[in-house]
Structure formats: C-alpha cells, structure tokens
PDB file of N, CA and C in Angstrom:
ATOM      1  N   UNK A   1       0.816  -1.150   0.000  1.00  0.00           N
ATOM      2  CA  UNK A   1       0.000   0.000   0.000  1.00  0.00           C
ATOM      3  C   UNK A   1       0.880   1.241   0.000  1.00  0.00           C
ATOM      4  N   UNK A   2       0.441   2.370  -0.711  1.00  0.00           N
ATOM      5  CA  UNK A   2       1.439   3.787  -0.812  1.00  0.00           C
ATOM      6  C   UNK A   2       0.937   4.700  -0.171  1.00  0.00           C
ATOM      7  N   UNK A   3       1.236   5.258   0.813  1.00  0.00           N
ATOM      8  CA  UNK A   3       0.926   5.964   1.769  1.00  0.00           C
ATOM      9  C   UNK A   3       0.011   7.082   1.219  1.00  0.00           C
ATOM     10  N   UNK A   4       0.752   7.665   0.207  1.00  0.00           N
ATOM     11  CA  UNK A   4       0.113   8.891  -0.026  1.00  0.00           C
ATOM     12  C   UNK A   4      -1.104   8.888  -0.847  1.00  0.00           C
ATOM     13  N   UNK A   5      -1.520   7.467  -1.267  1.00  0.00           N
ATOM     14  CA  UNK A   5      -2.634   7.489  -2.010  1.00  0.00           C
ATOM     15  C   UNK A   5      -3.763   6.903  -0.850  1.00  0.00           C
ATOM     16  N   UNK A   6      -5.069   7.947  -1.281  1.00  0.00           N
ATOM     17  CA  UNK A   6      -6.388   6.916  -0.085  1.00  0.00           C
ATOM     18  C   UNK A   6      -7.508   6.540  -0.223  1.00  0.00           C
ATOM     19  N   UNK A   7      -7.086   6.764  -1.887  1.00  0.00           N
ATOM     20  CA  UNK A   7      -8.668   5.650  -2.862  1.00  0.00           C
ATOM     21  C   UNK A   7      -8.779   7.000  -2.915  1.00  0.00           C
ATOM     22  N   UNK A   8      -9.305   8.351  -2.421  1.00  0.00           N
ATOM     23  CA  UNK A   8     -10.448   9.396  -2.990  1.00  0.00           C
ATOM     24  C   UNK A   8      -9.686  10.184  -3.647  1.00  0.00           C
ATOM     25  N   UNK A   9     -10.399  10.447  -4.843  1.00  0.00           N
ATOM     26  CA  UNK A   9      -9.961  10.826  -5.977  1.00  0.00           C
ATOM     27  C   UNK A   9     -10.479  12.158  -6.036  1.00  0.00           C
ATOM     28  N   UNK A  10     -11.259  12.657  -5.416  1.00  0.00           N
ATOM     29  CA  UNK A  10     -11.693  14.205  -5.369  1.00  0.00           C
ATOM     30  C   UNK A  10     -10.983  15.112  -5.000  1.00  0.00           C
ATOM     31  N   UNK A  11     -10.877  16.377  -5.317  1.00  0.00           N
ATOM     32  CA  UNK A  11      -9.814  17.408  -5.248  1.00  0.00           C
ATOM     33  C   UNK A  11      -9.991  17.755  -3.419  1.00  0.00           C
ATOM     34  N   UNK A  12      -9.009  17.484  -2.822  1.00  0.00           N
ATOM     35  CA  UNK A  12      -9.382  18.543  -1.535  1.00  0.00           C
ATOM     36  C   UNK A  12      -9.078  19.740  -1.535  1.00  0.00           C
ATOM     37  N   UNK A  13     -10.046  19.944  -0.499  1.00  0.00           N
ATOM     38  CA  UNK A  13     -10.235  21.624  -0.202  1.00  0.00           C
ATOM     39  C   UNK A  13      -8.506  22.041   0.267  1.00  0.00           C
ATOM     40  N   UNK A  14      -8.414  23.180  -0.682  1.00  0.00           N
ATOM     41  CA  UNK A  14      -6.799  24.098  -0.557  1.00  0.00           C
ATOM     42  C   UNK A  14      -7.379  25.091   0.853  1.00  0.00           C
ATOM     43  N   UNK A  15      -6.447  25.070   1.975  1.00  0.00           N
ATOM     44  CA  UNK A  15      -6.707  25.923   2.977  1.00  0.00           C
ATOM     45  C   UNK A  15      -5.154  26.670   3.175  1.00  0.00           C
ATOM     46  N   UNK A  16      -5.443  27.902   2.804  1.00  0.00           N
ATOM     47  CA  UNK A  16      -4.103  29.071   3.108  1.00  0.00           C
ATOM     48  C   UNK A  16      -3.791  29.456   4.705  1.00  0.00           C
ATOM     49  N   UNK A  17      -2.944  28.835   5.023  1.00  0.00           N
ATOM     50  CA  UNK A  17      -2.310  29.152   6.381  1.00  0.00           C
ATOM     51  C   UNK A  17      -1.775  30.342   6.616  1.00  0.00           C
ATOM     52  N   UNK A  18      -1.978  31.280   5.865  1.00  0.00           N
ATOM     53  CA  UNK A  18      -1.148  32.965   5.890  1.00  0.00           C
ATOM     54  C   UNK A  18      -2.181  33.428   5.773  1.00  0.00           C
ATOM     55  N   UNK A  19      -3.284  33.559   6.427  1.00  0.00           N
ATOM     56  CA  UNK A  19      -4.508  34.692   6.019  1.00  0.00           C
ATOM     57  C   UNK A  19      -5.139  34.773   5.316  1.00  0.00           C
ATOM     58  N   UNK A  20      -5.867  36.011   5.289  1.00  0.00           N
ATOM     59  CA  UNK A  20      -6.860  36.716   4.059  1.00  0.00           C
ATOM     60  C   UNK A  20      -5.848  37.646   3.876  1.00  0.00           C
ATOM     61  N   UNK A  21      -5.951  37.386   2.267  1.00  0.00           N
ATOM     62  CA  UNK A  21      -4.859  38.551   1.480  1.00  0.00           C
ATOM     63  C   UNK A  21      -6.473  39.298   0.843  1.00  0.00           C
ATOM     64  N   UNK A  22      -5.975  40.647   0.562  1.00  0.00           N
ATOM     65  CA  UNK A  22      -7.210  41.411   0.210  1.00  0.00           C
ATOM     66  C   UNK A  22      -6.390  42.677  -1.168  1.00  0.00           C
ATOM     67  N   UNK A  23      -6.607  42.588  -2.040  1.00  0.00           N
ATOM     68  CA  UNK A  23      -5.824  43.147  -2.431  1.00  0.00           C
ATOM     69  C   UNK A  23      -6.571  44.414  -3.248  1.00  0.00           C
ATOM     70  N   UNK A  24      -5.790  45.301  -2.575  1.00  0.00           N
ATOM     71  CA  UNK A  24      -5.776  46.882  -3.002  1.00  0.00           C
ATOM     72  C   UNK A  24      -5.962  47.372  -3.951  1.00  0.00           C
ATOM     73  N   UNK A  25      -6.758  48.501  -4.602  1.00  0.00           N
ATOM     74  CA  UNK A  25      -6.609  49.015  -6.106  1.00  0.00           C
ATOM     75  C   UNK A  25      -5.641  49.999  -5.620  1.00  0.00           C
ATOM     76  N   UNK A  26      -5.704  50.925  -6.760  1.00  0.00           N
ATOM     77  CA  UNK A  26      -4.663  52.089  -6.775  1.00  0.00           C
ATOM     78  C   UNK A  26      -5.182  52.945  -5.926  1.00  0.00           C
ATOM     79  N   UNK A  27      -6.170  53.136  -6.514  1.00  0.00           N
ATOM     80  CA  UNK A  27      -7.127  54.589  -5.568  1.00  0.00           C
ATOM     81  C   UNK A  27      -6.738  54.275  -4.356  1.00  0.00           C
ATOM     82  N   UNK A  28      -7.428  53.133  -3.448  1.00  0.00           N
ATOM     83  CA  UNK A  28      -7.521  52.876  -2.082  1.00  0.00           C
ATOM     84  C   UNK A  28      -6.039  52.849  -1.598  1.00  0.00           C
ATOM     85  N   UNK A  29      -5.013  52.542  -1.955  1.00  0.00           N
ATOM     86  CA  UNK A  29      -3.532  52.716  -1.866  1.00  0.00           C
ATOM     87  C   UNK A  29      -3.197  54.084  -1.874  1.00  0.00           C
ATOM     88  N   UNK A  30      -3.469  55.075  -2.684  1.00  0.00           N
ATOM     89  CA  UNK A  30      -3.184  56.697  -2.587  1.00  0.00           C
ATOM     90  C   UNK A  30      -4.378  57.472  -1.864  1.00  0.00           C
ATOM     91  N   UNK A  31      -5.403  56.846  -1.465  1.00  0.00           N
ATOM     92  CA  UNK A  31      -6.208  57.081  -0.579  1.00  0.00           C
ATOM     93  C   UNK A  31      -5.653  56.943   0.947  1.00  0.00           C
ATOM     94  N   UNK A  32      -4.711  55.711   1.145  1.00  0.00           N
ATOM     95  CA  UNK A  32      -4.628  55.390   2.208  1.00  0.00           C
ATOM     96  C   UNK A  32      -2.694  56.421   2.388  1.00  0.00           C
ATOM     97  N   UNK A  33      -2.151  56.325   1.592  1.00  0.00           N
ATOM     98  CA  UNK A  33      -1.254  56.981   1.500  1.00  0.00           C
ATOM     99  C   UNK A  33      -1.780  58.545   2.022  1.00  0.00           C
ATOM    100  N   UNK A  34      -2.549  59.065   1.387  1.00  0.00           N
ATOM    101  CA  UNK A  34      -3.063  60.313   2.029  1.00  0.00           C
ATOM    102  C   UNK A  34      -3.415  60.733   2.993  1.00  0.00           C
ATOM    103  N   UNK A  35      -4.212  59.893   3.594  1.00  0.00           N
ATOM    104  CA  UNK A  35      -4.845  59.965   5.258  1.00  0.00           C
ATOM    105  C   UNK A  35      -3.529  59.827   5.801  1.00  0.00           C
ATOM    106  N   UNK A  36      -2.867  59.090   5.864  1.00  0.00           N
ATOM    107  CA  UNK A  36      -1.216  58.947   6.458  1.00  0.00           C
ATOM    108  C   UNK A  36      -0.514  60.113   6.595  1.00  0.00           C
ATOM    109  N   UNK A  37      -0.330  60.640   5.308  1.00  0.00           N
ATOM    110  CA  UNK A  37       0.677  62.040   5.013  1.00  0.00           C
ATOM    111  C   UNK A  37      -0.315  63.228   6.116  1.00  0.00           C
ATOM    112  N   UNK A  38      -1.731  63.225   5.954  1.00  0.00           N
ATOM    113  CA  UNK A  38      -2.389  63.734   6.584  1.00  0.00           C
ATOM    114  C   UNK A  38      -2.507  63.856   8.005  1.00  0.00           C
ATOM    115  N   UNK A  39      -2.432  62.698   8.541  1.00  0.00           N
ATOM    116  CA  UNK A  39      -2.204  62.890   9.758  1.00  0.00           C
ATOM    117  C   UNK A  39      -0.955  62.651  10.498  1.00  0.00           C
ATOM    118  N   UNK A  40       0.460  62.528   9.899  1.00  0.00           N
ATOM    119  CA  UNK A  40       1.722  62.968  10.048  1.00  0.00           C
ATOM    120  C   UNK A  40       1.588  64.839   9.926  1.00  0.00           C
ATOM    121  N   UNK A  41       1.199  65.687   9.084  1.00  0.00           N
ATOM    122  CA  UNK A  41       0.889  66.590   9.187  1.00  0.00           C
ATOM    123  C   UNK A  41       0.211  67.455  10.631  1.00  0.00           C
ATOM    124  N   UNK A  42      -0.873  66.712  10.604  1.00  0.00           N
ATOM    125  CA  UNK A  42      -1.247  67.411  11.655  1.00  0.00           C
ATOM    126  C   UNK A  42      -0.698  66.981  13.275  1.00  0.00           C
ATOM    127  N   UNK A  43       0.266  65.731  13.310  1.00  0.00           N
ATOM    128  CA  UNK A  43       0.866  65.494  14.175  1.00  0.00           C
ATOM    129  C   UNK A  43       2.185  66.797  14.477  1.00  0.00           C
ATOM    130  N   UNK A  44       2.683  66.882  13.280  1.00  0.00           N
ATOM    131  CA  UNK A  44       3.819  68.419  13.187  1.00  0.00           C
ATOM    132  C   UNK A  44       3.209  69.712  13.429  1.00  0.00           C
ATOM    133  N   UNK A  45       1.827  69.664  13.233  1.00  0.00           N
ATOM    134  CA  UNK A  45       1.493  70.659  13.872  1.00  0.00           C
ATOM    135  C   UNK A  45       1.322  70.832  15.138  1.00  0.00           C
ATOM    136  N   UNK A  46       0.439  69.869  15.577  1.00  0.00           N
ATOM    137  CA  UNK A  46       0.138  69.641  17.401  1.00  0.00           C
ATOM    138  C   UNK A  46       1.977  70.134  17.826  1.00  0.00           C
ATOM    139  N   UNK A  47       2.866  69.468  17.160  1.00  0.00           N
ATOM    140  CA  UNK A  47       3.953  69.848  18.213  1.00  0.00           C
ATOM    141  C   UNK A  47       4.554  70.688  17.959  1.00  0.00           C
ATOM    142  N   UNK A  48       4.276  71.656  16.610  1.00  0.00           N
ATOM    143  CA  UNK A  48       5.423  72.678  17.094  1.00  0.00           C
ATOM    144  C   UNK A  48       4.213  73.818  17.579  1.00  0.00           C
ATOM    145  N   UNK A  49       2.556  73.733  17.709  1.00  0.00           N
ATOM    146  CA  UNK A  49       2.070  74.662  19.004  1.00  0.00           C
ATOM    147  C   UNK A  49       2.230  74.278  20.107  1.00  0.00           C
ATOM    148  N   UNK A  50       2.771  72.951  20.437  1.00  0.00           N
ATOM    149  CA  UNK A  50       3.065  73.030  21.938  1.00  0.00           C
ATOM    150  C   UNK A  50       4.085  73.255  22.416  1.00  0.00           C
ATOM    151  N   UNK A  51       5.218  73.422  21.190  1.00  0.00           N
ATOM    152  CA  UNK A  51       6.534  74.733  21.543  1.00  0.00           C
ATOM    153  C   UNK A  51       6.548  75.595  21.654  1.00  0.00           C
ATOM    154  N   UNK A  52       5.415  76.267  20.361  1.00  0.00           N
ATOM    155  CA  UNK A  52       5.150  77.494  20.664  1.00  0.00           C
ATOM    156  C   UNK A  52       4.602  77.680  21.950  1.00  0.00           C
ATOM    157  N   UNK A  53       3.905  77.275  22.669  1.00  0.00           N
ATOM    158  CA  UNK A  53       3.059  77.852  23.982  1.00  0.00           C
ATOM    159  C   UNK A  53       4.547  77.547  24.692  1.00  0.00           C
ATOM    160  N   UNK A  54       4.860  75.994  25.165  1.00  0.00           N
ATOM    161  CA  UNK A  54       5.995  75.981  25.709  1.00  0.00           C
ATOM    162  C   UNK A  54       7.022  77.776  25.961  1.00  0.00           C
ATOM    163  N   UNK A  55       7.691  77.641  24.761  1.00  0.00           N
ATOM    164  CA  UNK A  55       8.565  78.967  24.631  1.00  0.00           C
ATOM    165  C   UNK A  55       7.266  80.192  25.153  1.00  0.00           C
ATOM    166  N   UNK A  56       6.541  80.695  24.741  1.00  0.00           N
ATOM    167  CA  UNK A  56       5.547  82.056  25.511  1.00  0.00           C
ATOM    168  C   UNK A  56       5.708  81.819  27.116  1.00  0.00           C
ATOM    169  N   UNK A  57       5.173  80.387  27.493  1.00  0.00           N
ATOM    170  CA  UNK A  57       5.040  80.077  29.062  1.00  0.00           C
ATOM    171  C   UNK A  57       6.367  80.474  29.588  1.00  0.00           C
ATOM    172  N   UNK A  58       7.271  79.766  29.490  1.00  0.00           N
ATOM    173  CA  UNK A  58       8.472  79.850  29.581  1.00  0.00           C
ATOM    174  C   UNK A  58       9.460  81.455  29.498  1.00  0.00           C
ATOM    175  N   UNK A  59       9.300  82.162  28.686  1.00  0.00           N
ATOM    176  CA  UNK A  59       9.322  83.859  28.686  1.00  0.00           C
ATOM    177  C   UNK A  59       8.463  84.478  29.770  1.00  0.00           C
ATOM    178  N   UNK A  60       7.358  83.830  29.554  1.00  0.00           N
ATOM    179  CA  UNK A  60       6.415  84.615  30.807  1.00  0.00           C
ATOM    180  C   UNK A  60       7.053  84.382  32.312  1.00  0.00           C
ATOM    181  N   UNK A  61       7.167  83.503  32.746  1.00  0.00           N
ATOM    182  CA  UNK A  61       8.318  82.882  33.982  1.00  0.00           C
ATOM    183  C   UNK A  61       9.511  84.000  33.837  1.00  0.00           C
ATOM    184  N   UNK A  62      10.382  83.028  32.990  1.00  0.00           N
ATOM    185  CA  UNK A  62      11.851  84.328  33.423  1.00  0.00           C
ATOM    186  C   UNK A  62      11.445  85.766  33.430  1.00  0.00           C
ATOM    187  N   UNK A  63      10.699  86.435  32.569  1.00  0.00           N
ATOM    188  CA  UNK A  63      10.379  87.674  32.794  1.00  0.00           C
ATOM    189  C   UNK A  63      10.197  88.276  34.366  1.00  0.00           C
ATOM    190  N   UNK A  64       9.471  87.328  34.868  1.00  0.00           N
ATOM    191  CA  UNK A  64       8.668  87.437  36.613  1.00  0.00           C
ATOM    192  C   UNK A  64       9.937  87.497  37.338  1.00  0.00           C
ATOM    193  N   UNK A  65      10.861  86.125  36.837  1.00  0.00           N
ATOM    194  CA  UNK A  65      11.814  85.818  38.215  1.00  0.00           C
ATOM    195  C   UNK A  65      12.887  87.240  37.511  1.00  0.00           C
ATOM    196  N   UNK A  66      13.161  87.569  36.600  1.00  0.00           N
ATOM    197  CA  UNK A  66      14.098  88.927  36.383  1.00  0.00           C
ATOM    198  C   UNK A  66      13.406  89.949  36.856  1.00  0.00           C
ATOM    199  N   UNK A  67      12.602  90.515  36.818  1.00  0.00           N
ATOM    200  CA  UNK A  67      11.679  91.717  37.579  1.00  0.00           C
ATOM    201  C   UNK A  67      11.966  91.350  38.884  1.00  0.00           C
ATOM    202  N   UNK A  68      11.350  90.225  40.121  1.00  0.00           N
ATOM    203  CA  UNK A  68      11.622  89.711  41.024  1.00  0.00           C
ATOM    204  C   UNK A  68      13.397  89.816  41.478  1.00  0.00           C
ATOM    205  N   UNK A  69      14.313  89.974  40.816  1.00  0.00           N
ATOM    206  CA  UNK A  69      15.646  90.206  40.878  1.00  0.00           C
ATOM    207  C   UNK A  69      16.033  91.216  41.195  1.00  0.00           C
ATOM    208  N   UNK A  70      15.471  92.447  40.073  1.00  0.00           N
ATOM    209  CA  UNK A  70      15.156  93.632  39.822  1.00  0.00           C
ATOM    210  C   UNK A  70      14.894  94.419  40.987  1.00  0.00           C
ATOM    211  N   UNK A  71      13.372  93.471  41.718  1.00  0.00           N
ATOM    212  CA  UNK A  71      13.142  94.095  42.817  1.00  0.00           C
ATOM    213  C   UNK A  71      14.058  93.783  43.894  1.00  0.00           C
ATOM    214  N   UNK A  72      14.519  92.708  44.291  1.00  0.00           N
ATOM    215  CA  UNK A  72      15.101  92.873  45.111  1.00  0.00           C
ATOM    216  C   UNK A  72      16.312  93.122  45.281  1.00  0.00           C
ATOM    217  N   UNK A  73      17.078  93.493  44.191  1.00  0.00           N
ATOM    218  CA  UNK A  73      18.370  94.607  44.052  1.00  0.00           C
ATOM    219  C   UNK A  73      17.785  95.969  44.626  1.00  0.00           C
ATOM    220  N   UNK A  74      17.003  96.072  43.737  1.00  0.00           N
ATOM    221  CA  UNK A  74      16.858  97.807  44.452  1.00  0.00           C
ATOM    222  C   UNK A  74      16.455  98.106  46.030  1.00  0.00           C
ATOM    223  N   UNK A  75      15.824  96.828  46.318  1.00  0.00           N
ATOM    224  CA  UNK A  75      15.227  96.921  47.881  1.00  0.00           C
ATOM    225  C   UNK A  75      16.642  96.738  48.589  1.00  0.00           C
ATOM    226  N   UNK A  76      17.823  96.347  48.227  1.00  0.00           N
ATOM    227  CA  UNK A  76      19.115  96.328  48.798  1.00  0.00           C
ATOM    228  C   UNK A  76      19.611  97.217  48.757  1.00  0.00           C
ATOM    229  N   UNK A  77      19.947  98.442  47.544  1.00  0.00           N
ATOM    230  CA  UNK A  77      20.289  99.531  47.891  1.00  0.00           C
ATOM    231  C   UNK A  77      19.843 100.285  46.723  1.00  0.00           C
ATOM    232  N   UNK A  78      18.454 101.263  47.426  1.00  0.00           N
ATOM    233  CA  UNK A  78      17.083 101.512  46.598  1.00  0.00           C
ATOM    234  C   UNK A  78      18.632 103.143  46.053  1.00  0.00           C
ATOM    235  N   UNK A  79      19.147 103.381  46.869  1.00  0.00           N
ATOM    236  CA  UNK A  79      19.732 104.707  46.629  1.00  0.00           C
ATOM    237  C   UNK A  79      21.098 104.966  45.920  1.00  0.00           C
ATOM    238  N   UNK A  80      21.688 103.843  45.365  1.00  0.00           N
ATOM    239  CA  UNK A  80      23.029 104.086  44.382  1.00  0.00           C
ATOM    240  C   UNK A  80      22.816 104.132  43.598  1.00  0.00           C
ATOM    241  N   UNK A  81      23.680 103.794  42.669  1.00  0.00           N
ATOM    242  CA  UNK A  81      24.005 103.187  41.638  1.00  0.00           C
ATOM    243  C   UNK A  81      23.324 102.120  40.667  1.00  0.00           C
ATOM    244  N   UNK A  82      23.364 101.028  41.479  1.00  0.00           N
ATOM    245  CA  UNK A  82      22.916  99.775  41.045  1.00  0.00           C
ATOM    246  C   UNK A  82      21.134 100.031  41.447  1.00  0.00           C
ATOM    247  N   UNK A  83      21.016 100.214  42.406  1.00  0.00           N
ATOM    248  CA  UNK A  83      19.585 100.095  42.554  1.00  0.00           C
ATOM    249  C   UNK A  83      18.562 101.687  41.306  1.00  0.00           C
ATOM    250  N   UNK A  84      19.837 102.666  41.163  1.00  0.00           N
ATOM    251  CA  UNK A  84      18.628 103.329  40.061  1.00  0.00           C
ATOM    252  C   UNK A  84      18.905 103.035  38.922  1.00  0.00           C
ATOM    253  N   UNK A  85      19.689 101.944  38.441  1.00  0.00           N
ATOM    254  CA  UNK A  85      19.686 100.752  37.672  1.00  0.00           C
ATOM    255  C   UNK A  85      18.593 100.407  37.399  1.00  0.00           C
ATOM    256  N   UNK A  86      18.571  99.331  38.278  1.00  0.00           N
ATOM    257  CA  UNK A  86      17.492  98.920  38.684  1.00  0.00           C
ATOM    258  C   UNK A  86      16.225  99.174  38.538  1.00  0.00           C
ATOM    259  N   UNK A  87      15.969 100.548  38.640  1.00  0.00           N
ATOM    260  CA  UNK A  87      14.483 101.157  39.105  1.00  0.00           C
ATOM    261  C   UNK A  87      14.031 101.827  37.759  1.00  0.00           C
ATOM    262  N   UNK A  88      15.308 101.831  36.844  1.00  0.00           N
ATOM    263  CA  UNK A  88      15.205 102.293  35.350  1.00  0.00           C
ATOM    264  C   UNK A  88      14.840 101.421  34.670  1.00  0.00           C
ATOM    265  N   UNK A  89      15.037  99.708  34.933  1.00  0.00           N
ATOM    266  CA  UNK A  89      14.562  98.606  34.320  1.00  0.00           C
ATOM    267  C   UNK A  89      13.021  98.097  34.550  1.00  0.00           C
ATOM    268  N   UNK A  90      12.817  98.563  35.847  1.00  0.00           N
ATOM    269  CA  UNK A  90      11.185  98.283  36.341  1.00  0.00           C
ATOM    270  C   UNK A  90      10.187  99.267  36.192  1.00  0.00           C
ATOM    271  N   UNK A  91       9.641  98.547  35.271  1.00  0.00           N
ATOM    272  CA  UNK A  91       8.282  99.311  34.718  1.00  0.00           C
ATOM    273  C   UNK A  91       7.121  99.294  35.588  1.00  0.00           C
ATOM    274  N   UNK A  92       5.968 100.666  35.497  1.00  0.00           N
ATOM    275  CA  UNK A  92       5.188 100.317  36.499  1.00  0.00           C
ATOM    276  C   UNK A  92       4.882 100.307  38.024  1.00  0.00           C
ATOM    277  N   UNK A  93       5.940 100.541  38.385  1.00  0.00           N
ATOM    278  CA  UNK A  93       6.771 100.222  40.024  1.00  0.00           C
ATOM    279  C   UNK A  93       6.486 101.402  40.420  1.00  0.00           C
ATOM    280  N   UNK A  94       5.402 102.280  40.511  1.00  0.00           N
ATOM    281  CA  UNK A  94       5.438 103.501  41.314  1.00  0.00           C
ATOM    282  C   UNK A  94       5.976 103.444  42.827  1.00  0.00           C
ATOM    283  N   UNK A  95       5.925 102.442  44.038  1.00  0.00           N
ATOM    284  CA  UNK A  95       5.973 102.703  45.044  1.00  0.00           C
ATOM    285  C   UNK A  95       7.537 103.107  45.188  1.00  0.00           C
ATOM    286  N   UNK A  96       8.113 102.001  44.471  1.00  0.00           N
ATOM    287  CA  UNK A  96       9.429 102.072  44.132  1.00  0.00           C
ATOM    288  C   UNK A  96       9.874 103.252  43.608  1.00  0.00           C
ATOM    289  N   UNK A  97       9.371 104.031  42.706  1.00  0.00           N
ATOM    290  CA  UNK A  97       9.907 105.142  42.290  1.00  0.00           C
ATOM    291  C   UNK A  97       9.247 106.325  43.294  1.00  0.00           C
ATOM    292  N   UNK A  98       8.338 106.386  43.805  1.00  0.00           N
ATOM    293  CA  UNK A  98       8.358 107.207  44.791  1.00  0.00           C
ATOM    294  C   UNK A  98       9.159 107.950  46.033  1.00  0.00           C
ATOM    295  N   UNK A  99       9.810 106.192  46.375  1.00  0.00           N
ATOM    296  CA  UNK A  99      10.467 106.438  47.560  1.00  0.00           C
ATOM    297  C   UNK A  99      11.612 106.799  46.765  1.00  0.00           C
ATOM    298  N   UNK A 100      11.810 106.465  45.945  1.00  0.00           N
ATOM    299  CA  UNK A 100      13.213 106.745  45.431  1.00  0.00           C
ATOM    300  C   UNK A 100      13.666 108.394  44.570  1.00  0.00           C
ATOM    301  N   UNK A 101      12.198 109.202  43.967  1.00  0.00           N
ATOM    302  CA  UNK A 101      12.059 110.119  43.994  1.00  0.00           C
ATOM    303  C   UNK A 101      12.245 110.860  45.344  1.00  0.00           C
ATOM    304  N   UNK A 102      11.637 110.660  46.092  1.00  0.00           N
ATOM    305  CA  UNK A 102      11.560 111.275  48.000  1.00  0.00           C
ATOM    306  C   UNK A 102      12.823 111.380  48.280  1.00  0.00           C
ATOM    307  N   UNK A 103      13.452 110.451  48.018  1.00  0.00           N
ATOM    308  CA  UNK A 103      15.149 110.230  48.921  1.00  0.00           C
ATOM    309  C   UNK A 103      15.790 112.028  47.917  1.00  0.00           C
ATOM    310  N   UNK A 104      15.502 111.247  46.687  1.00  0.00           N
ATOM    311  CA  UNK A 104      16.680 112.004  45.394  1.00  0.00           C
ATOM    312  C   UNK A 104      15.729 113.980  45.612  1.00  0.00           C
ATOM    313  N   UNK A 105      14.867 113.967  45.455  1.00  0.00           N
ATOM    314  CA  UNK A 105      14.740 115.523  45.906  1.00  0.00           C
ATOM    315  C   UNK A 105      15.000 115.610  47.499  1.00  0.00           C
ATOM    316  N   UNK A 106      14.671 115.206  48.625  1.00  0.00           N
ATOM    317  CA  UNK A 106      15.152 115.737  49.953  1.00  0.00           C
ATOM    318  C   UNK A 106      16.673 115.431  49.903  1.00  0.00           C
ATOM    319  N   UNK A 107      16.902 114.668  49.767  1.00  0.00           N
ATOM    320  CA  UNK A 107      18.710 114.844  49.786  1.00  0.00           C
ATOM    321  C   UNK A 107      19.448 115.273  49.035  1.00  0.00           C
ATOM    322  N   UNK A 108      19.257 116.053  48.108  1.00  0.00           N
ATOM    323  CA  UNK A 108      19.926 116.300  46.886  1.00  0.00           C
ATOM    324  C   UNK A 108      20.721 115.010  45.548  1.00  0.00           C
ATOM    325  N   UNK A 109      19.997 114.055  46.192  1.00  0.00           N
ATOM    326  CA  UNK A 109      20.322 113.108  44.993  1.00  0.00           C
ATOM    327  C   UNK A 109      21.493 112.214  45.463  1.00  0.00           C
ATOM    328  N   UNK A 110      21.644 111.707  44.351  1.00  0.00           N
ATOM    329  CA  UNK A 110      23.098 110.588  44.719  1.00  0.00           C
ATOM    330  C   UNK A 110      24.231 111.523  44.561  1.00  0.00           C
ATOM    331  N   UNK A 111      24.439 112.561  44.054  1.00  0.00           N
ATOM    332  CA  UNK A 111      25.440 113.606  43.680  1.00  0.00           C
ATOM    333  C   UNK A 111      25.388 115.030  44.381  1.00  0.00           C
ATOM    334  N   UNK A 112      25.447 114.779  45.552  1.00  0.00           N
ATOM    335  CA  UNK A 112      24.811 116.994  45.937  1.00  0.00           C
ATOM    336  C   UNK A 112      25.729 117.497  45.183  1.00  0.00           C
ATOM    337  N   UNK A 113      25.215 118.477  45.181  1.00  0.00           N
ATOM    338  CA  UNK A 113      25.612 120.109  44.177  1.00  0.00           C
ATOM    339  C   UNK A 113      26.338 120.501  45.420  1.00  0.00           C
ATOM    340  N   UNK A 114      27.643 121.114  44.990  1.00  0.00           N
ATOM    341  CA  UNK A 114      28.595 121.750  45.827  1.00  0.00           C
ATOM    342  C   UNK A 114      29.211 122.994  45.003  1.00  0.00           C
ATOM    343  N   UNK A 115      29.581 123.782  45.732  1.00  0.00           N
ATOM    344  CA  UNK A 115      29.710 125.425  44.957  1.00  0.00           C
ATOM    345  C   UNK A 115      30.742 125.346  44.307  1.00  0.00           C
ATOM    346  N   UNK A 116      31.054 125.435  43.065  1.00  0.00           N
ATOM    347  CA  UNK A 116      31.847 125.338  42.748  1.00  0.00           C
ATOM    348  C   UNK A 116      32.723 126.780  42.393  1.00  0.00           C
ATOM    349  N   UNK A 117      33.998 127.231  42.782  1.00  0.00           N
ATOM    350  CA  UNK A 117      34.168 128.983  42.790  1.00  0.00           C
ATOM    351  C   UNK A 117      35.561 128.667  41.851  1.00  0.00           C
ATOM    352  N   UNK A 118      35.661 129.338  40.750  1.00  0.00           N
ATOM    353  CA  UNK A 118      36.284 129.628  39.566  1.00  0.00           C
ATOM    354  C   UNK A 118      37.097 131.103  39.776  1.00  0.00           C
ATOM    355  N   UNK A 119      38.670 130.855  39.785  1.00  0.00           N
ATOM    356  CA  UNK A 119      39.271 132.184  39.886  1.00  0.00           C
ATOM    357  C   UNK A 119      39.653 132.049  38.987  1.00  0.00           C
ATOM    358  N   UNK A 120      39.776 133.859  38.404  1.00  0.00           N
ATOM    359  CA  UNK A 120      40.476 133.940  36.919  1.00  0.00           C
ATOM    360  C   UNK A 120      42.009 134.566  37.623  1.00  0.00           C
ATOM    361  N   UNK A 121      42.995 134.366  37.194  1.00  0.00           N
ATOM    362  CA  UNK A 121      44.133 135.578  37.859  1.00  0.00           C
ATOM    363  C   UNK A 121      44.391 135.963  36.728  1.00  0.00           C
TER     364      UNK A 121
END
C-alpha cells in the first residue's frame, strides 16, 4: 500500500495558512497613502504649538523671576548706583519710584551740588 494514495480521488479543499490577502486598487492605496501624510501633518502641527506655547510660558516665567531680581536689588540699595539701575529697568513700580524720587529731591540726589568757585588771575 502507498501511503500517499487513499482511494479518494476528489480534489481537496486548498486551505491558506497565511490569512486573508485582500488586495488593493490604486485609488484605495493613494487614498490610504493620504490619510497617512495627513495625519503625520497634523501630528507636526500639534507639536510645534506646543513649543510654541511651551517657549511664551516659559518667557512669561523668566520675565517674573528677572523683575523679582530687579526688585530685590533695588530693595538692597534703593539709593546708588545699582539700585537706580534697577528702578530704570522696572516698569510700572510707582511705590518704588516714589520712595526713590523722596530720597533724590530731599537729599539732593546721589550727587549733591557743591559750589563750585572759579578764579580767573
């Protein structure tokens, strides 16, 4: 007897062990190509507005903590040098420029005026 023969002579059923293959026209291929490119697109967008906000947020912060610097240089020494620096960089800051007006007219400023007398011989 030969193994591979078993008397039935009818074709058996072919069963594909790799799936359902489904196969594509063109359209549906550059259709599907498109939605792809499409939403790679709008993926580059989502992220460079969330740099953009990123970078604004981020400016908005250092701005605060440099003002915050600002202020508290001048609250160290509201009356030199450095602090009317200082008080030239901060916008807005009336209390700050008040007192610092007050000091500079009652005291004659960071510089008093001293007489100065010029001889000719």
């Amino acid at each position: 007897m030969i193994p591979l023969f078993t008397g039935d002579e009818r074709n058996r059923r072919k069963i594909n062990l790799g799936g359902t293959t489904t196969a594509l026209s063109q359209e549906q291929i550059l259709a599907q190509a498109k939605l792809v490119r499409e939403e790679r697109l709008q993926q580059r967008r989502r992220e460079d507005a969330a740099v953009l906000i990123q970078r604004w947020w981020r400016a908005i912060v250092e701005r605060l903590r440099v003002r915050d610097q600002l202020k508290s240089n001048f609250d160290e020494d509201p009356f030199g040098i450095n602090g009317t620096r200082c008080l030239a960089l901060l916008k807005n800051d009336d209390d700050r420029l008040a007192r610092w007006s007050e000091h500079m007219t009652t005291n004659q400023g960071m510089f008093p005026v001293t007489r100065i007398v010029i001889t000719i011989c």
